[in-house]
C-alpha atoms as a PDB file:
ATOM      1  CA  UNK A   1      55.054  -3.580  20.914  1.00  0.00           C
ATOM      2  CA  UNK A   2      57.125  -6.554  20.354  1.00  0.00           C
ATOM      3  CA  UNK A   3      60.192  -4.372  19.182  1.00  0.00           C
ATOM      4  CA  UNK A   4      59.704  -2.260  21.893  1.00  0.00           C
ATOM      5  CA  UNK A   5      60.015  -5.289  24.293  1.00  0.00           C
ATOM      6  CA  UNK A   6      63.049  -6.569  22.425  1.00  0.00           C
ATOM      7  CA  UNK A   7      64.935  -2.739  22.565  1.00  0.00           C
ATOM      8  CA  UNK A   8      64.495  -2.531  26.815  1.00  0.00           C
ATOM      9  CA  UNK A   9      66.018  -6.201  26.864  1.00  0.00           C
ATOM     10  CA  UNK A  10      69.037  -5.085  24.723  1.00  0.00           C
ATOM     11  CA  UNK A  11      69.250  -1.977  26.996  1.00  0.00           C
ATOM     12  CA  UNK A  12      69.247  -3.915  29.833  1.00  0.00           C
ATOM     13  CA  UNK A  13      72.010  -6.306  28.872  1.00  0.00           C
ATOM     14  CA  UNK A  14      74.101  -3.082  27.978  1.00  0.00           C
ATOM     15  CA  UNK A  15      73.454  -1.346  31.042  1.00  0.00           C
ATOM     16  CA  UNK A  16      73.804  -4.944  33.456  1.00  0.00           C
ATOM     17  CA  UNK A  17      77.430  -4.840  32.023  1.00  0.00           C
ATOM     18  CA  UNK A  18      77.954  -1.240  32.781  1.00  0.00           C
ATOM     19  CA  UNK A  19      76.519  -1.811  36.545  1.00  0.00           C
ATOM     20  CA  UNK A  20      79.393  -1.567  39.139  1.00  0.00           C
ATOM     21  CA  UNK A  21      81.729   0.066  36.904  1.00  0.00           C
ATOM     22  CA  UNK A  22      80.269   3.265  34.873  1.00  0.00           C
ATOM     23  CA  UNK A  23      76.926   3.516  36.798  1.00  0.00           C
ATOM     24  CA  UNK A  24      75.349   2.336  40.283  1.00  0.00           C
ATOM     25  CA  UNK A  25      72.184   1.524  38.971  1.00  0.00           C
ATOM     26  CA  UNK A  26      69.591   1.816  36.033  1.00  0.00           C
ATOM     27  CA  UNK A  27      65.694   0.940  35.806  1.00  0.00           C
ATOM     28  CA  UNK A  28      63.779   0.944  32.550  1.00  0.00           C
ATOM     29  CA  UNK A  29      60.236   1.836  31.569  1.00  0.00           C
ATOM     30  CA  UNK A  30      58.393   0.923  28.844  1.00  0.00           C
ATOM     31  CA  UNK A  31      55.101   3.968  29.022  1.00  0.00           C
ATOM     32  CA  UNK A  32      52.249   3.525  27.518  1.00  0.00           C
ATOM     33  CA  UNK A  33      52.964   5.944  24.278  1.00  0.00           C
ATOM     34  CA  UNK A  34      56.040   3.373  23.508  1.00  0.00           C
ATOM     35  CA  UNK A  35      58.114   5.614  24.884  1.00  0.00           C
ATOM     36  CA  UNK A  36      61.042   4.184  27.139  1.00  0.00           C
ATOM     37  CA  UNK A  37      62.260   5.842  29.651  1.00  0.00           C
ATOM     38  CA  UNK A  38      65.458   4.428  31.193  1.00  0.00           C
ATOM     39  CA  UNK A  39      67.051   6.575  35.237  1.00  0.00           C
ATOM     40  CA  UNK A  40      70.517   5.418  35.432  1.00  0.00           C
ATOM     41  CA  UNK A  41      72.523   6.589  38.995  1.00  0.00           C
ATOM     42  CA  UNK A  42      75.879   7.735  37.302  1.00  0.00           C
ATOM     43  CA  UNK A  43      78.863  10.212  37.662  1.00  0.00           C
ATOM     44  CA  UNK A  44      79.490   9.683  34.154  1.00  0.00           C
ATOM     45  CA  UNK A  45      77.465  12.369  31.512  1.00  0.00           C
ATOM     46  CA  UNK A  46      80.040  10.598  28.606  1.00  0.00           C
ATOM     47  CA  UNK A  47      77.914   7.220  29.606  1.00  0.00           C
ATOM     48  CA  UNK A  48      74.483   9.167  29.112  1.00  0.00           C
ATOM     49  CA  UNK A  49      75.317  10.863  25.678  1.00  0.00           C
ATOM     50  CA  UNK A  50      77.068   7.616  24.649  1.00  0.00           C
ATOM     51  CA  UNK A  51      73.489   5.451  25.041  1.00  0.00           C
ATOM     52  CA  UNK A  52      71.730   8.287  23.329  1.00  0.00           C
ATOM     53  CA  UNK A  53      74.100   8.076  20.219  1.00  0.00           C
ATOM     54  CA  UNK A  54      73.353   4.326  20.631  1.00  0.00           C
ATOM     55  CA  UNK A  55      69.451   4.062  21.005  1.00  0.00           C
ATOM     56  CA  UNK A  56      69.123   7.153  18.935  1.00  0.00           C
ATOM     57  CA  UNK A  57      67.082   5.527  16.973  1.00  0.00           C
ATOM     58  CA  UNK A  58      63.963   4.599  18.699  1.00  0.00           C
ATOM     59  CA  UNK A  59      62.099   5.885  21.221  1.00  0.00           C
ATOM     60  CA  UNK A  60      64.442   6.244  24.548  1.00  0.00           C
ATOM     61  CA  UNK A  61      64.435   9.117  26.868  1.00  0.00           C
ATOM     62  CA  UNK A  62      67.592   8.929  29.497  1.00  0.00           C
ATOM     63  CA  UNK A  63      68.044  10.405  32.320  1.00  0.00           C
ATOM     64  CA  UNK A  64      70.687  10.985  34.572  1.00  0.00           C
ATOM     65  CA  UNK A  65      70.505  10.712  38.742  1.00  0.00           C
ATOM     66  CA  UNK A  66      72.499  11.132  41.891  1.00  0.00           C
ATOM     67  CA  UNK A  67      71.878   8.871  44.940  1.00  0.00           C
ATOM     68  CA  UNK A  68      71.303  11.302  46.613  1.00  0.00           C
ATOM     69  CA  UNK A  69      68.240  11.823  44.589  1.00  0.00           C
ATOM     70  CA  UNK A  70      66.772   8.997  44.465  1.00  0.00           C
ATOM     71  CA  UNK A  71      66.296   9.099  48.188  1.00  0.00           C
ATOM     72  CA  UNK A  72      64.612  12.436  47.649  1.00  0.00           C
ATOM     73  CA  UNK A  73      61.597  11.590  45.757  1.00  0.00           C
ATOM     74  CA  UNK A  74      59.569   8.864  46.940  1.00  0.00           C
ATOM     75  CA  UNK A  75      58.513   8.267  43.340  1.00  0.00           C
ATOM     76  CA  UNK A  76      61.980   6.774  42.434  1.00  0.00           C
ATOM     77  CA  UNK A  77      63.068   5.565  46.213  1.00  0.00           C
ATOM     78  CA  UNK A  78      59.862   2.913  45.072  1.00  0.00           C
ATOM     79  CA  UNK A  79      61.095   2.551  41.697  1.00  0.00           C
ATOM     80  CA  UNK A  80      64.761   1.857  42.436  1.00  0.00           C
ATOM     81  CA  UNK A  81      63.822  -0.770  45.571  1.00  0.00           C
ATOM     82  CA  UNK A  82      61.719  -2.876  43.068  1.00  0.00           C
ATOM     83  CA  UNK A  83      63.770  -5.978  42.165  1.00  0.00           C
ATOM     84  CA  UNK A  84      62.553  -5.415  38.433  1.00  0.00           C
ATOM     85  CA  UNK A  85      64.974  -3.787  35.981  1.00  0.00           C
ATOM     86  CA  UNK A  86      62.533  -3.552  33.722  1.00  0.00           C
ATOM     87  CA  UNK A  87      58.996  -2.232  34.512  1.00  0.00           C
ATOM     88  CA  UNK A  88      56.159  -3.088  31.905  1.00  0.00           C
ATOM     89  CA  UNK A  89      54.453  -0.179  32.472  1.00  0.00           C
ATOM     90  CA  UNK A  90      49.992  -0.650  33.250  1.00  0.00           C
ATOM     91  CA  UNK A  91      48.601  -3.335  31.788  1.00  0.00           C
ATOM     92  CA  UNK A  92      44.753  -3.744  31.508  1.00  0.00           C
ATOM     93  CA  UNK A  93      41.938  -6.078  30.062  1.00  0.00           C
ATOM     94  CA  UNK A  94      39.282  -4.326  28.434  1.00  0.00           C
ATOM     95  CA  UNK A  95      36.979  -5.815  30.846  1.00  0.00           C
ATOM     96  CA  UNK A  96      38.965  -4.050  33.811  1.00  0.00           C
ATOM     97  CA  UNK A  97      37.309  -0.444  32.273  1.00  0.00           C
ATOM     98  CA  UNK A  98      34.034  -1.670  32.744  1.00  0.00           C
ATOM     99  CA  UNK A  99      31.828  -1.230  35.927  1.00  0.00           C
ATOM    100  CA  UNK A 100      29.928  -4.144  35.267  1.00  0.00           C
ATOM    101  CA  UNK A 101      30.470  -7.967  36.463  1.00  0.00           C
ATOM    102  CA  UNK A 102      32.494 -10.850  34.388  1.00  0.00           C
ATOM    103  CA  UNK A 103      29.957 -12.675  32.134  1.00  0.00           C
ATOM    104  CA  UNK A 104      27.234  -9.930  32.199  1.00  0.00           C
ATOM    105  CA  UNK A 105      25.796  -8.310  28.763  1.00  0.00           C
ATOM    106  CA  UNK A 106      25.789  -4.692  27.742  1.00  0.00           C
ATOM    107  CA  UNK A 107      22.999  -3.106  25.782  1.00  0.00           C
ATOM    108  CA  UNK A 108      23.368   0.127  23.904  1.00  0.00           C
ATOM    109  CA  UNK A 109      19.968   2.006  24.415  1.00  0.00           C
ATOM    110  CA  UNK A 110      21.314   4.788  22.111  1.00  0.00           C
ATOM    111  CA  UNK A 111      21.481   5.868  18.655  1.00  0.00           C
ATOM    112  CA  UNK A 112      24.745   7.643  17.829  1.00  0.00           C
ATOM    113  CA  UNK A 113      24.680  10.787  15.755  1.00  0.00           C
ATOM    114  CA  UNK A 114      28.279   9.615  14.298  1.00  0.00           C
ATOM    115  CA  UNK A 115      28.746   6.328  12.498  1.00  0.00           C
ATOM    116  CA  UNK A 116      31.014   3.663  14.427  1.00  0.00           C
ATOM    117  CA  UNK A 117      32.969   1.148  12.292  1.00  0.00           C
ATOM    118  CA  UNK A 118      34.924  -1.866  14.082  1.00  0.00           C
ATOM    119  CA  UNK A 119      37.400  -4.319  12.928  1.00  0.00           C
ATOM    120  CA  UNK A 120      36.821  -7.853  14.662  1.00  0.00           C
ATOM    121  CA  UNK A 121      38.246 -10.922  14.052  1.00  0.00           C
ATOM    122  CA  UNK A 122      38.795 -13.783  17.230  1.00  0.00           C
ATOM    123  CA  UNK A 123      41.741 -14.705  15.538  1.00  0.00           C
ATOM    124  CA  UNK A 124      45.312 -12.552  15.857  1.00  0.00           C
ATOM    125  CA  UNK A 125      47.478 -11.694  13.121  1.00  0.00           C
ATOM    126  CA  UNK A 126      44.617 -11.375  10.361  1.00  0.00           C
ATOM    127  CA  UNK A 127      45.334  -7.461  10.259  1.00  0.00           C
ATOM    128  CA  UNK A 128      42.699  -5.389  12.261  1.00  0.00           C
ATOM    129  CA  UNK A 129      44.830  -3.125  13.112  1.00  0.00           C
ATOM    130  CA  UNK A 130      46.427  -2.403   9.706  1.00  0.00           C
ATOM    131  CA  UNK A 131      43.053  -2.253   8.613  1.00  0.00           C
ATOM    132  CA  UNK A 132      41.922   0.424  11.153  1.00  0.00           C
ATOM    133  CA  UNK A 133      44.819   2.617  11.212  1.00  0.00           C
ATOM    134  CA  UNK A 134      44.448   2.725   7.013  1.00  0.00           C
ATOM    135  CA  UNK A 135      41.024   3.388   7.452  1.00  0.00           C
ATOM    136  CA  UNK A 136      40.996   6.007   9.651  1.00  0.00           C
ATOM    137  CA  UNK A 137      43.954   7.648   8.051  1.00  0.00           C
ATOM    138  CA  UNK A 138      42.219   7.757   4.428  1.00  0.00           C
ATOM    139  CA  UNK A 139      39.118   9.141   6.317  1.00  0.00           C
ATOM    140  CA  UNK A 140      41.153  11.840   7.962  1.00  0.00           C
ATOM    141  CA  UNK A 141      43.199  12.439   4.938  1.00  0.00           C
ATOM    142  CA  UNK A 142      41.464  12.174   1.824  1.00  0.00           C
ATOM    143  CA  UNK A 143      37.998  13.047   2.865  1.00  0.00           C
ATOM    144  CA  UNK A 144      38.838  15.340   5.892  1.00  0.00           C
ATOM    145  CA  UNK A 145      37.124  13.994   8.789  1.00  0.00           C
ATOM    146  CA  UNK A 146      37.710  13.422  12.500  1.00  0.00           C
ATOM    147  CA  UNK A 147      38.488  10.128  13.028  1.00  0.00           C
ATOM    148  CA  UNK A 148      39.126   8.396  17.026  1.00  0.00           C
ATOM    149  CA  UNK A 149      40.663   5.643  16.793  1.00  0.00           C
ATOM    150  CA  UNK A 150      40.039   2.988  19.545  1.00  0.00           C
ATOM    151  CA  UNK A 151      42.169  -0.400  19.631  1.00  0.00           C
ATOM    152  CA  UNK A 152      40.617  -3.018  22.282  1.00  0.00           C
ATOM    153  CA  UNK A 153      44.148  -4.613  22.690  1.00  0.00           C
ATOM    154  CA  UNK A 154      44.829  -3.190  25.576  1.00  0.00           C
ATOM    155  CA  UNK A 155      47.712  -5.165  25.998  1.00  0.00           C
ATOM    156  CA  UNK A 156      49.789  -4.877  22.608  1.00  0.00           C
ATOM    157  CA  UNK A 157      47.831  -1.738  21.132  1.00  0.00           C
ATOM    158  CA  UNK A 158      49.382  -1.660  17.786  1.00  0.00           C
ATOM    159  CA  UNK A 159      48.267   1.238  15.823  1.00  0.00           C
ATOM    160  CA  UNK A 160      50.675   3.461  17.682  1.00  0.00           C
ATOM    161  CA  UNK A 161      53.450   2.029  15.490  1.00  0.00           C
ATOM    162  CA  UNK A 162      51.802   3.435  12.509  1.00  0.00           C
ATOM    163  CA  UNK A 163      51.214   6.866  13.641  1.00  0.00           C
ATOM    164  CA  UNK A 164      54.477   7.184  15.244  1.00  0.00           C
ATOM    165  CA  UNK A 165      56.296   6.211  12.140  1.00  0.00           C
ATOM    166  CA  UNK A 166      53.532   8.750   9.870  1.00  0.00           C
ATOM    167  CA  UNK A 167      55.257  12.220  11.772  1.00  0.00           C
ATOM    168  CA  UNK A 168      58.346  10.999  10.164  1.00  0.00           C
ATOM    169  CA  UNK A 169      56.768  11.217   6.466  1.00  0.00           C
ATOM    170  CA  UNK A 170      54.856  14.639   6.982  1.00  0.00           C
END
């Protein structure tokens, strides 16, 4: 997550020094798949294919607009008046999915036919999800089962990273 962060700030220093000269204007968004997805208003289709030779690299999907279509769609008329170059994309606490209050306990009155392993630790950095992703991987892999894979930080869920990088190997 934090390279992803670090590749919309570079993009947006390249594109602030384009503004006014090779495009109108640009907004970026970071989706929740790690994906960004960057609408630049430009004439120019040699700026476009230049920033995908650029950013080829990671995950960056460009796309090219007319003003005239941005007033259009009411979708990017909302996008495009936000002051925010940059939009984080949703961001949730795991307490936001629940429908119960703050400070209230859950009870699981249920047996599950399935066995359900977590990862814990209070503490960040001590490698839950390395440990989950591997898990789950040598589960799916070596002893062919179906594995779901559900990381609690909502915020910074990292085993994305790992998976994206595995469809390279395979």
């Amino acid at each position: 997550m934090i390279k992803i962060l670090e590749v919309a700030e570079k993009l947006k220093k390249d594109l602030e020094l384009k503004k006014n000269v090779q495009l109108q204007d640009f907004r970026i968004f970071i989706r929740l798949n790690l994906e960004i997805d960057v609408y630049i208003v430009t004439e120019s289709e040699l700026l476009i294919k230049s920033l995908e030779k650029k950013y080829f690299d990671y995950n960056v999907n460009f796309r090219q607009f007319q003003k005239s279509e941005i007033q259009q769609y009411s979708y990017l008329t909302e996008s495009f008046n936000d002051q925010n170059l940059i939009d984080y994309g949703l961001k949730y606490r795991f307490t936001s999915l629940l429908d119960k209050k703050p400070n209230t306990f859950y009870e699981v009155n249920r047996k599950f036919p399935i066995p359900v392993v977590a990862f814990y630790s209070y503490k960040g950095g001590m490698g839950r999800t390395t440990t989950l992703t591997s898990y789950a991987l040598d589960l799916a892999i070596h002893k062919n089962k179906k594995v779901v894979i559900i990381d609690c930080d909502l915020e910074a869920p990292g085993y994305l990273n790992f998976l994206i990088l595995l469809t390279t190997i395979f």
